[in-house]
C-alpha atoms as a PDB file:
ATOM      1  CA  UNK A   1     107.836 101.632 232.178  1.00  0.00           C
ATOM      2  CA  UNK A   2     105.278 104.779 232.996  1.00  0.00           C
ATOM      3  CA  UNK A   3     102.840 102.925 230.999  1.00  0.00           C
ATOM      4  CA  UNK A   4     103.163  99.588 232.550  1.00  0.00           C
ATOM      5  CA  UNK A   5     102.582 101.440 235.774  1.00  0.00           C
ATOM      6  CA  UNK A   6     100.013 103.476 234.328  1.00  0.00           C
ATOM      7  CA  UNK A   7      98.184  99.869 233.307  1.00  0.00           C
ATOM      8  CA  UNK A   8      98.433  98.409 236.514  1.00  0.00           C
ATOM      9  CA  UNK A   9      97.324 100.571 238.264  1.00  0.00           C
ATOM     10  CA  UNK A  10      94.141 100.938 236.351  1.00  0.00           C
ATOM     11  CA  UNK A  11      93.659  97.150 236.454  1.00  0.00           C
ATOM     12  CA  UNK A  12      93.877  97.023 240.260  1.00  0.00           C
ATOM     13  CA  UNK A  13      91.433  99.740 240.544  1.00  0.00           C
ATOM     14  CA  UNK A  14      89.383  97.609 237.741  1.00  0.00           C
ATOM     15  CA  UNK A  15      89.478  94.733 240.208  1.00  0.00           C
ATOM     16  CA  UNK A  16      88.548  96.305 243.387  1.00  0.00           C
ATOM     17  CA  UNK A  17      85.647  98.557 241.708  1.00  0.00           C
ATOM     18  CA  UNK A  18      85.014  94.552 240.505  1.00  0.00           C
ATOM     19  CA  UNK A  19      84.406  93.667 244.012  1.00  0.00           C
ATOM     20  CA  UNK A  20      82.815  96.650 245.505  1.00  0.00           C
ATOM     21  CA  UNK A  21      80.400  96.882 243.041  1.00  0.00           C
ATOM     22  CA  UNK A  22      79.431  92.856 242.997  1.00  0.00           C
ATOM     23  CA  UNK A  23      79.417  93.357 246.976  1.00  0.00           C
ATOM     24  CA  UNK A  24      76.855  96.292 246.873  1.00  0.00           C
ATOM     25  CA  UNK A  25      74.438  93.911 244.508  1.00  0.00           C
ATOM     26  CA  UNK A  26      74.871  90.908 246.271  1.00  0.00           C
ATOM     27  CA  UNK A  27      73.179  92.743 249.469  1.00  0.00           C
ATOM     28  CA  UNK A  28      70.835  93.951 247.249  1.00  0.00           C
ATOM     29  CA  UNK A  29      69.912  90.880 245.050  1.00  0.00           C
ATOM     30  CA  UNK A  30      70.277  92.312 242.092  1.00  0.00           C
ATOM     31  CA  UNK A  31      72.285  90.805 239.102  1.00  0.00           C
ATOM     32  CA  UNK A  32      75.572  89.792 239.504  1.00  0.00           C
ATOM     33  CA  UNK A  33      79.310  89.970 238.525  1.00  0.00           C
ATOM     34  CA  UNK A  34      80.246  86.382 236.683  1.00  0.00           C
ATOM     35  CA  UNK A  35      83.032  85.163 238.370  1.00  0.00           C
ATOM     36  CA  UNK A  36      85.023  84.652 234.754  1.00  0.00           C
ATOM     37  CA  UNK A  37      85.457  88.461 235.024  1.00  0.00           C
ATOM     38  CA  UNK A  38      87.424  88.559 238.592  1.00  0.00           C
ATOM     39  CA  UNK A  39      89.542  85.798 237.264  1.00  0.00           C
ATOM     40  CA  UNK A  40      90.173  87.704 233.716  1.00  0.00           C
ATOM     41  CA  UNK A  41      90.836  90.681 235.691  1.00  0.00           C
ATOM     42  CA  UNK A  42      93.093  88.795 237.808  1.00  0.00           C
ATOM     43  CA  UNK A  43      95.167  87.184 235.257  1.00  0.00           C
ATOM     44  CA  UNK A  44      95.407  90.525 233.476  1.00  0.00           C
ATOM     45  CA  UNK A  45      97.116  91.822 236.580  1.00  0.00           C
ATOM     46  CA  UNK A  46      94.961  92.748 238.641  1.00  0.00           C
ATOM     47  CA  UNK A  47      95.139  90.354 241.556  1.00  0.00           C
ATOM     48  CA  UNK A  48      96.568  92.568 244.286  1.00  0.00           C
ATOM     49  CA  UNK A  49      93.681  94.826 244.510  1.00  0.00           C
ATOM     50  CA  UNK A  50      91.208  92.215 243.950  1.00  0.00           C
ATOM     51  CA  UNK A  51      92.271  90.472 246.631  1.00  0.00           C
ATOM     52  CA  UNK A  52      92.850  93.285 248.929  1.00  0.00           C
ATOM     53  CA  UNK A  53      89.138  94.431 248.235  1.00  0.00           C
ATOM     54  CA  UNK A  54      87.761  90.894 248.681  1.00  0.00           C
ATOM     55  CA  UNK A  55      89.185  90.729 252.199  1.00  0.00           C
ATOM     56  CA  UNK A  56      88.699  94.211 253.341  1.00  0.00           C
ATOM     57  CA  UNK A  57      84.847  94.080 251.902  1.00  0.00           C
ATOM     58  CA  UNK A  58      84.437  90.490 253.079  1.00  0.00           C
ATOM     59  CA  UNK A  59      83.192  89.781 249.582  1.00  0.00           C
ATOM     60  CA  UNK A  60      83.448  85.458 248.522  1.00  0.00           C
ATOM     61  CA  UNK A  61      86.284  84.998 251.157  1.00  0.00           C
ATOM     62  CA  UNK A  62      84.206  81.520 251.850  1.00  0.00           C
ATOM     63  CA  UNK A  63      84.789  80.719 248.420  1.00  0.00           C
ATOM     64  CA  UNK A  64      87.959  78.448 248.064  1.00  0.00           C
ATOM     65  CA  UNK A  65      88.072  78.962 244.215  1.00  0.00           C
ATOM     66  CA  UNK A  66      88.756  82.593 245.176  1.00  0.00           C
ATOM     67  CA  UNK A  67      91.010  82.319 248.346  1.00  0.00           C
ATOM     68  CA  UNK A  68      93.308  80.046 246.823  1.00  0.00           C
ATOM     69  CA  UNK A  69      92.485  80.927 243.267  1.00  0.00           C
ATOM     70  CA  UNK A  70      93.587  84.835 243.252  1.00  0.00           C
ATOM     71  CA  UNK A  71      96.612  84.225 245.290  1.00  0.00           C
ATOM     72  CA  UNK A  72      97.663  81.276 243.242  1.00  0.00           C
ATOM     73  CA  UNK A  73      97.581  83.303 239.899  1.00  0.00           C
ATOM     74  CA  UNK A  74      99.398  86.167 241.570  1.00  0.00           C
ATOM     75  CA  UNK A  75     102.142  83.599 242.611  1.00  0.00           C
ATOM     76  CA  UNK A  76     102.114  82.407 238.747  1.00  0.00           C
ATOM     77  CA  UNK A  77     102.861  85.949 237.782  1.00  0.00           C
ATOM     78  CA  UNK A  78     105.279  86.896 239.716  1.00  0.00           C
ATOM     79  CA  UNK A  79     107.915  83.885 239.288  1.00  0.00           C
ATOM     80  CA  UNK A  80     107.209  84.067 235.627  1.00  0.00           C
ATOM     81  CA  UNK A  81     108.617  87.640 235.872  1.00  0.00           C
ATOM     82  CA  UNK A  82     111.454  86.614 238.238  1.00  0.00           C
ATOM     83  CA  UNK A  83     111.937  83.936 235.232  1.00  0.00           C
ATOM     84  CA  UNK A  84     112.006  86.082 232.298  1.00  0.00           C
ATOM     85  CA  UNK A  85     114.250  89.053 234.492  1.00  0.00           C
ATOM     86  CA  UNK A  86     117.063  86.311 235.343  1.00  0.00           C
ATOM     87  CA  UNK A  87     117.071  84.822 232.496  1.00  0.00           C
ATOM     88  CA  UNK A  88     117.570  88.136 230.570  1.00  0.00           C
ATOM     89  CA  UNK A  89     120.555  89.133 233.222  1.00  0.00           C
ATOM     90  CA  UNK A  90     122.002  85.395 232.746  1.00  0.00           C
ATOM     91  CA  UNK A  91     122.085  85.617 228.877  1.00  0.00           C
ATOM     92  CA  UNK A  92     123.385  88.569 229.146  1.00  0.00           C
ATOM     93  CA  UNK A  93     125.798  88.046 231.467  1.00  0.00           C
END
């Protein structure tokens, strides 16, 4: 359990440094952050920082793909752990 913790943790900081950084170059028009690698981040388990950071930063929040996108994943996530928890307690019970 420490290590799951451990993991998200670093994959929410991942995600926000993700958005900070891609922020700091947009301004500056400098290369750029694909997009592939918020998702990835995202589906990895990141999505609550991401998104956080997108909105405090104001970093692609005009970008549907994003808006919906992040939250919509995170919403995957979670009620495929709510899925595999019940299902453990009903087999079990």
């Amino acid at each position: 359990m420490v290590f799951l913790a451990i993991y998200l943790l670093l994959v929410n900081l991942i995600g926000a440094i993700l958005v900070v950084t891609d922020k700091k170059r947009a301004k500056k028009n400098q290369w750029r952050i694909p997009e592939r690698n918020f998702f990835i981040c995202c589906i990895l388990g990141g999505c609550p920082a991401t998104y956080a950071a997108m909105k405090i930063f104001h970093h692609k929040t005009l970008h549907k793909r994003f808006m919906w996108g992040i939250p919509a994943i995170f919403t995957i996530q979670i009620i495929i752990l709510i899925f595999i928890y019940t299902k453990d307690l009903f087999l079990k019970g």
